[in-house]
Protein backbone atom coordinates (compact mmCIF):
# COMPACT_ATOMS: atom_id res chain seq x y z
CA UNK A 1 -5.58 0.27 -7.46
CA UNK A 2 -3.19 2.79 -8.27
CA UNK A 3 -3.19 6.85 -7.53
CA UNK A 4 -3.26 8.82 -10.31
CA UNK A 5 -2.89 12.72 -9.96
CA UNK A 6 -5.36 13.54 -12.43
CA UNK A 7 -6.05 16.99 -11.29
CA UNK A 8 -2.53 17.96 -11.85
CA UNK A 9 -2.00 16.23 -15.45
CA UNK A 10 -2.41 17.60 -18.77
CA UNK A 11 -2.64 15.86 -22.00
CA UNK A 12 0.11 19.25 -23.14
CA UNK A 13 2.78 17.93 -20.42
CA UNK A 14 6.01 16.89 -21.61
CA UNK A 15 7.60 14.67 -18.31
CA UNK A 16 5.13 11.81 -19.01
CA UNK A 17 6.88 8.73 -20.31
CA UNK A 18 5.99 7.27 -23.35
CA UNK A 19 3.58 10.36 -24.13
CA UNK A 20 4.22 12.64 -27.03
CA UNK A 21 2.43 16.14 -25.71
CA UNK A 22 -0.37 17.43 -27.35
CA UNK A 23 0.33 21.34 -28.33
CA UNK A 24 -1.39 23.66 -26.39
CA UNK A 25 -4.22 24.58 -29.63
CA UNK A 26 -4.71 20.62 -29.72
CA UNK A 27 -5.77 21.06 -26.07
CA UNK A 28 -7.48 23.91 -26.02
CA UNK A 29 -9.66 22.68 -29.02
CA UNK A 30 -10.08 19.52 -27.15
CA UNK A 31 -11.94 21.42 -24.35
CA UNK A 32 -13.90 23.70 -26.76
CA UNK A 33 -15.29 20.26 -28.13
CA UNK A 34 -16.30 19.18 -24.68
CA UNK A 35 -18.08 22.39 -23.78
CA UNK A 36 -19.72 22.75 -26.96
CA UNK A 37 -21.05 19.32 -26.59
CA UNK A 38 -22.23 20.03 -23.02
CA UNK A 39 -23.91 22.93 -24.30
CA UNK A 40 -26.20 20.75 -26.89
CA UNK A 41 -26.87 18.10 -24.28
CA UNK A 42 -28.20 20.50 -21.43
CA UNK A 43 -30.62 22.21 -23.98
CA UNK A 44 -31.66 18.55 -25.59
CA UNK A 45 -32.03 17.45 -21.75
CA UNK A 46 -34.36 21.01 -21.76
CA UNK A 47 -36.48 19.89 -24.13
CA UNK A 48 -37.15 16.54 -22.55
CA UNK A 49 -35.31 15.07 -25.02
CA UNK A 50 -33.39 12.36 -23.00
CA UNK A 51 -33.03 9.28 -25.87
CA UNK A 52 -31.63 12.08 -28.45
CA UNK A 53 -29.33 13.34 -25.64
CA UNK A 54 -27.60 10.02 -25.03
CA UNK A 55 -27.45 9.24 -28.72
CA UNK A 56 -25.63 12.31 -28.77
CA UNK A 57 -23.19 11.17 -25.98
CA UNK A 58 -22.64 7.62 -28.34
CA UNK A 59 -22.40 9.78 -30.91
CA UNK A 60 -19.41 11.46 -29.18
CA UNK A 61 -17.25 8.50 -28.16
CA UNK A 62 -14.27 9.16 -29.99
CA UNK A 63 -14.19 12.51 -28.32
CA UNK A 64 -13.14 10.23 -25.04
CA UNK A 65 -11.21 8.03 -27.05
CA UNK A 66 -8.60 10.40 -28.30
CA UNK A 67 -7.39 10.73 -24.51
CA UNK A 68 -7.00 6.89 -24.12
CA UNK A 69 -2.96 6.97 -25.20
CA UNK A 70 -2.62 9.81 -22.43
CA UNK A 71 -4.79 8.26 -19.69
CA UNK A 72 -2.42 4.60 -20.39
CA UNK A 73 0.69 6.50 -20.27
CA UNK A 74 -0.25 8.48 -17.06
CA UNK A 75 -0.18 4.64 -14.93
CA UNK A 76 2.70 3.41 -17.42
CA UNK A 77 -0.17 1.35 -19.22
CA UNK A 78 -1.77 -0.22 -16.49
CA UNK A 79 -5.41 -0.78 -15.51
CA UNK A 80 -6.10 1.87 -12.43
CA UNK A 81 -8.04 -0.20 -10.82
CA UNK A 82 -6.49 -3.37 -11.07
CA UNK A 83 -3.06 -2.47 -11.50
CA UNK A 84 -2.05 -4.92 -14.43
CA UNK A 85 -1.84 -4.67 -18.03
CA UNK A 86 -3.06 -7.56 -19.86
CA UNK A 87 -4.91 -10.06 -17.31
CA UNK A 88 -7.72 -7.42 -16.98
CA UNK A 89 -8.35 -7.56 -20.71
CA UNK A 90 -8.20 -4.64 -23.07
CA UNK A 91 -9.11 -1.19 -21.91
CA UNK A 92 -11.78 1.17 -21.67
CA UNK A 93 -12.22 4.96 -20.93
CA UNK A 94 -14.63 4.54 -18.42
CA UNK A 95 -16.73 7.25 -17.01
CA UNK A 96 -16.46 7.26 -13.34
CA UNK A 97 -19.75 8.53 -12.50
CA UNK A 98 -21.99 6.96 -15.44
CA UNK A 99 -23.04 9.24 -18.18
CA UNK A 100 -26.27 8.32 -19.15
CA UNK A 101 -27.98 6.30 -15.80
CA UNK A 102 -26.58 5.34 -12.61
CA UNK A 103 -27.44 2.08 -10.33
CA UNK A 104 -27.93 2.30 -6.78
CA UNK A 105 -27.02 -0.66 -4.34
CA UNK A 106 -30.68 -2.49 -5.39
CA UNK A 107 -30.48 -1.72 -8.87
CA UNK A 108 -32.77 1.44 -8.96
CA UNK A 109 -31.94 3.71 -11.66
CA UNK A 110 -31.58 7.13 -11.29
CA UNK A 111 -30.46 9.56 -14.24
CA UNK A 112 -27.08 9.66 -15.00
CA UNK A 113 -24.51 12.75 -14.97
CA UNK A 114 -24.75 13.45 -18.79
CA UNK A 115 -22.92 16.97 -17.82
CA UNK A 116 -19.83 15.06 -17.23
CA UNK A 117 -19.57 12.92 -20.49
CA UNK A 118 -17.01 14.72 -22.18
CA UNK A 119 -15.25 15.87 -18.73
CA UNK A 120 -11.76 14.65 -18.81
CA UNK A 121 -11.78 14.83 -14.76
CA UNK A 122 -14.33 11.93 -15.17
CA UNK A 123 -12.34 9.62 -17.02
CA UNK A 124 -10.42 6.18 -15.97
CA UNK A 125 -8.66 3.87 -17.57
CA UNK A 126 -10.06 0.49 -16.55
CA UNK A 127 -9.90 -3.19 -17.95
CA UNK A 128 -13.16 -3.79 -19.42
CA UNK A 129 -12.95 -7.41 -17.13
CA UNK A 130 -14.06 -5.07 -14.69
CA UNK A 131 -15.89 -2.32 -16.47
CA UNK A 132 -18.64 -4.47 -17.96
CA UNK A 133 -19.52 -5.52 -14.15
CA UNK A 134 -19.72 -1.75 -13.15
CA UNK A 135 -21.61 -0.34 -16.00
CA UNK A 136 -23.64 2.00 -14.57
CA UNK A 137 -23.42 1.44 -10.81
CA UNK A 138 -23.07 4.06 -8.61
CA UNK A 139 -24.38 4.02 -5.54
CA UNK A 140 -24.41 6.40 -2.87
CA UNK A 141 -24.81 6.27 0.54
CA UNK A 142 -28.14 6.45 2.18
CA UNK A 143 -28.88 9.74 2.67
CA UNK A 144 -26.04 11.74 0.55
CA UNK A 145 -26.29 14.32 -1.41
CA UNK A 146 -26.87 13.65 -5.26
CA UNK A 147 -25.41 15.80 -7.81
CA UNK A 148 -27.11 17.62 -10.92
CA UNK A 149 -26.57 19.38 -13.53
CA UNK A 150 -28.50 22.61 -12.35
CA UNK A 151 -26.92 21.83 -8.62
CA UNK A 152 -23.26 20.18 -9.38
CA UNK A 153 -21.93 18.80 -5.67
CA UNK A 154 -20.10 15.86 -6.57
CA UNK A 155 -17.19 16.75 -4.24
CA UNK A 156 -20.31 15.93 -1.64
CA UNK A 157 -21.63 12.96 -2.86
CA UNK A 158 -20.87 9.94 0.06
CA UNK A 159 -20.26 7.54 -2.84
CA UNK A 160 -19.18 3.62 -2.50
CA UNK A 161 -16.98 3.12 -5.66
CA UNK A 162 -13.55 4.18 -4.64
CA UNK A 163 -11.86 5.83 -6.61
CA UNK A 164 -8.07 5.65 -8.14
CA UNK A 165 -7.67 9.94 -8.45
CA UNK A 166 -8.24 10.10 -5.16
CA UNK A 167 -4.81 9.14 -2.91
CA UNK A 168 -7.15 8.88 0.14
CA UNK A 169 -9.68 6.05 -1.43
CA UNK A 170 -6.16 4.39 -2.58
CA UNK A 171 -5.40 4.20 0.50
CA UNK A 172 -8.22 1.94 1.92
CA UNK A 173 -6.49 -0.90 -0.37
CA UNK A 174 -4.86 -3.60 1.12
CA UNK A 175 -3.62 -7.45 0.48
CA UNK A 176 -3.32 -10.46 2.20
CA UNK A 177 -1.05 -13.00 0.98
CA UNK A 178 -2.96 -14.95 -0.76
CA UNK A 179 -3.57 -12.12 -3.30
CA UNK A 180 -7.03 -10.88 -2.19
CA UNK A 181 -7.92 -7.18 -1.83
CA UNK A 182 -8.41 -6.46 1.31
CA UNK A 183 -9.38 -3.27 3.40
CA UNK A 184 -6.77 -1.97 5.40
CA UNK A 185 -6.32 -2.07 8.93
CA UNK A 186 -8.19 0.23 10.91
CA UNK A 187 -10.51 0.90 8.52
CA UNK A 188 -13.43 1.99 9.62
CA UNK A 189 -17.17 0.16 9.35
CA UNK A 190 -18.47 2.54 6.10
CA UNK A 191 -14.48 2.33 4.49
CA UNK A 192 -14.58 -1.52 4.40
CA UNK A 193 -17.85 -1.67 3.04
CA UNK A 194 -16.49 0.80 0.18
CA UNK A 195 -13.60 -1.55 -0.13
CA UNK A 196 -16.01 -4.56 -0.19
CA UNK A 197 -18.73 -3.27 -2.52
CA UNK A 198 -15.88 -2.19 -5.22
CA UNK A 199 -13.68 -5.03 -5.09
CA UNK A 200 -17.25 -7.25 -5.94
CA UNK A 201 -18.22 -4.87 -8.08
CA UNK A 202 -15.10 -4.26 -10.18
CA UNK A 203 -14.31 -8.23 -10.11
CA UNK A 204 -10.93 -7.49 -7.93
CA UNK A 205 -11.11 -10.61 -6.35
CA UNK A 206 -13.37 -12.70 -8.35
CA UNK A 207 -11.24 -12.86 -11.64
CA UNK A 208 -9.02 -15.64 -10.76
CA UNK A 209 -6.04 -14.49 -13.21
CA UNK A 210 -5.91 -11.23 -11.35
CA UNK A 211 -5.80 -12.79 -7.83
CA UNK A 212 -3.48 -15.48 -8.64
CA UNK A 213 -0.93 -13.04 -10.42
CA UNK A 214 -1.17 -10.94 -7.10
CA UNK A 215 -0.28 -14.04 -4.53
CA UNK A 216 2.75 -14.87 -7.21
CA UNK A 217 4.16 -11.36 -6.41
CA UNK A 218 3.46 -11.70 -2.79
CA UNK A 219 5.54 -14.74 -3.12
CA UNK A 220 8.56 -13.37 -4.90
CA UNK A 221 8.61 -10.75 -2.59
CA UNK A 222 8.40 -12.51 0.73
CA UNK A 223 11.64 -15.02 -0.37
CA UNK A 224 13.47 -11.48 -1.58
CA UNK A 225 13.46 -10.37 1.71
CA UNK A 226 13.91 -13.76 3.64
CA UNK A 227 17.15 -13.65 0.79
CA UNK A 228 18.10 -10.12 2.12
CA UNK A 229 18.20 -10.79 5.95
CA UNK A 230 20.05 -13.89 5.17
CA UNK A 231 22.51 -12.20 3.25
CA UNK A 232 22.43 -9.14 5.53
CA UNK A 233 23.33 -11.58 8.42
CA UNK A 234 26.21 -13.40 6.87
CA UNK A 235 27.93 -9.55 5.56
CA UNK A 236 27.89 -8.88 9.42
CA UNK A 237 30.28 -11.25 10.51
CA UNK A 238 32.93 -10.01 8.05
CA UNK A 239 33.65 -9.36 4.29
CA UNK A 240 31.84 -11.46 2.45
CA UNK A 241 32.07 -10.96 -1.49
CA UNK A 242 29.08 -13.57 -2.34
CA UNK A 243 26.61 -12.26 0.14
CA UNK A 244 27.30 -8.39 -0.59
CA UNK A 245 26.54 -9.65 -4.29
CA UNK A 246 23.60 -10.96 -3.22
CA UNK A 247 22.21 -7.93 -1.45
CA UNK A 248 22.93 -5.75 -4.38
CA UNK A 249 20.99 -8.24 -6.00
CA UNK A 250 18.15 -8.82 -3.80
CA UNK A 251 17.92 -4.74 -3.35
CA UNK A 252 17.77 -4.32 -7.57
CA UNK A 253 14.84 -6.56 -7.78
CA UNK A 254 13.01 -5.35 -5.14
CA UNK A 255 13.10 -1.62 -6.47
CA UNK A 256 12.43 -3.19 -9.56
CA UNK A 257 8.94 -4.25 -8.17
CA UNK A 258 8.02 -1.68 -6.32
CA UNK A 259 8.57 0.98 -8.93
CA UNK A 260 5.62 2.81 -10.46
CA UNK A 261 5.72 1.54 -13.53
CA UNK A 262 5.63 -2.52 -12.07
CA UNK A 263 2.68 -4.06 -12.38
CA UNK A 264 1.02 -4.91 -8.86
CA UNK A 265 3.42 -2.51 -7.40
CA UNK A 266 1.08 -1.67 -4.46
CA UNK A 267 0.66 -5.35 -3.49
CA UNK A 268 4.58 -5.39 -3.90
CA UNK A 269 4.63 -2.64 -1.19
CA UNK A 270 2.36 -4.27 0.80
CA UNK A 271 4.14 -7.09 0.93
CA UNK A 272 7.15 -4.90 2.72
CA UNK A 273 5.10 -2.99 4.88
CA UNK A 274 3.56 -6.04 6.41
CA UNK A 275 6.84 -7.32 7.37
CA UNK A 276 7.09 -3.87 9.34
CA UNK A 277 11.16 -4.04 9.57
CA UNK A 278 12.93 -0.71 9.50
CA UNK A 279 15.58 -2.07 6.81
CA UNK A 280 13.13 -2.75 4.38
CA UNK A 281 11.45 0.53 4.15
CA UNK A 282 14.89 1.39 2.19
CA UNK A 283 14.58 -1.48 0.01
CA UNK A 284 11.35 0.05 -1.78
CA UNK A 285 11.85 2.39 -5.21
């Protein structure tokens, strides 16, 4: 899973690589669209009208669509949840609380939040490997508030999804070394059971492709390092062209995988901060 600052990003910003910026009317008309449609679900959902208001939401789809290019180029084209590009499948805008009905842990349905269909806040870019699994499941813990449209408290809801805009549910995610997600250390009962519950739900562990490709990085980055304190120890007995070479070589593929833009960065990183050594906390990009 990978943080993306979603609250701070705008489809009209020009520092976003690989992004051409949308002009402030495109934006602005963008919006108008989403509000408009808002407006005609609330009064269809007034009128009891509850098929005709999700038709309307299918209707809409491309509405969502149009931000895909922006939402791929805000993680350098990478799945937020799982971090890859390809081995996840193709991708989806999905809505991260569900739109039209939402599953708790048992699979009783509740009514979804149709308000935030066309809410850009709601959006994620996910492979649809894991998006099909999640559908509409969105539990919340026993006892939590529940949002709606005529009393909107989302920021309350105790959900279990975690969730890739926010840095502190990013944070829960950790790897072992044979490519698993993990919760981190520490963690408290309710944060693993997050962690659990999402990594099940969202197939983080269960698609083999995905879990493999995360122990092969775990690999290449435990021999880098093994490579770097082995060169490190024969530059301190003296000059020593070949293992200076090596260092500057070790150091440029490590930054390489650790950058933003790598895919599996975070296990990457991981990888590092289990070793806990001082040295290699400059190694990372």
């Amino acid at each position: 899973m990978i943080f993306i600052d979603l609250e701070h990003k705008r489809p009209t910003d020009a520092d976003i690589p690989g992004w051409v910026p949308w002009t402030q009317d495109q934006w602005d008309t963008w919006l108008a669209t989403s509000k408009q449609l808002v407006v005609s679900l609330a009064a269809l959902e007034a009128e009891g009208g509850r098929a005709a208001r999700n038709a309307l939401i299918d209707k809409n789809k491309p509405h969502w669509d149009a931000l895909k290019p922006w939402l791929l180029a805000l993680s350098g084209g990478k799945c937020w949840f799982s971090e890859v590009r390809e081995l996840y499948s193709h991708y989806d805008v999905e809505h991260f609380r569900p739109k039209k009905a939402a599953k708790a842990l048992d699979g009783a349905e509740r009514d979804g939040y149709w308000w935030l269909a066309f809410d850009y806040m709601n959006f994620r870019l996910c492979g649809n490997v894991g998006n099909r699994k999640k559908g509409g499941w969105f539990p919340l813990k026993r006892g939590s508030l529940c949002s709606t449209y005529g009393e909107p408290c989302e920021e309350s809801e105790s959900r279990y999804l975690l969730d890739p805009v926010d840095d502190d549910d990013v944070s829960l995610i950790a790897f072992d070394e044979e490519g698993k997600v993990i919760p981190v250390p520490g963690a408290s009962d309710w944060e693993q059971e997050r962690v659990n519950v999402t990594v099940q739900r969202l197939k983080l562990n269960e698609h083999v492709p995905l879990a493999e490709e995360r122990r092969k990085v775990w690999q290449k980055v435990d021999a880098l390092i093994d490579d770097f304190f082995a060169a490190k120890a024969k530059c301190s007995t003296g000059n020593n062209p070949a293992a200076k070479a090596k260092l500057l070589e070790v150091r440029s593929r490590v930054r390489e995988m650790t950058q933003r833009s790598a895919e599996l960065s975070a296990v990457a990183r991981w990888c590092i901060q289990v070793r806990n050594e001082p040295q290699l906390s400059r190694l990372v990009a």
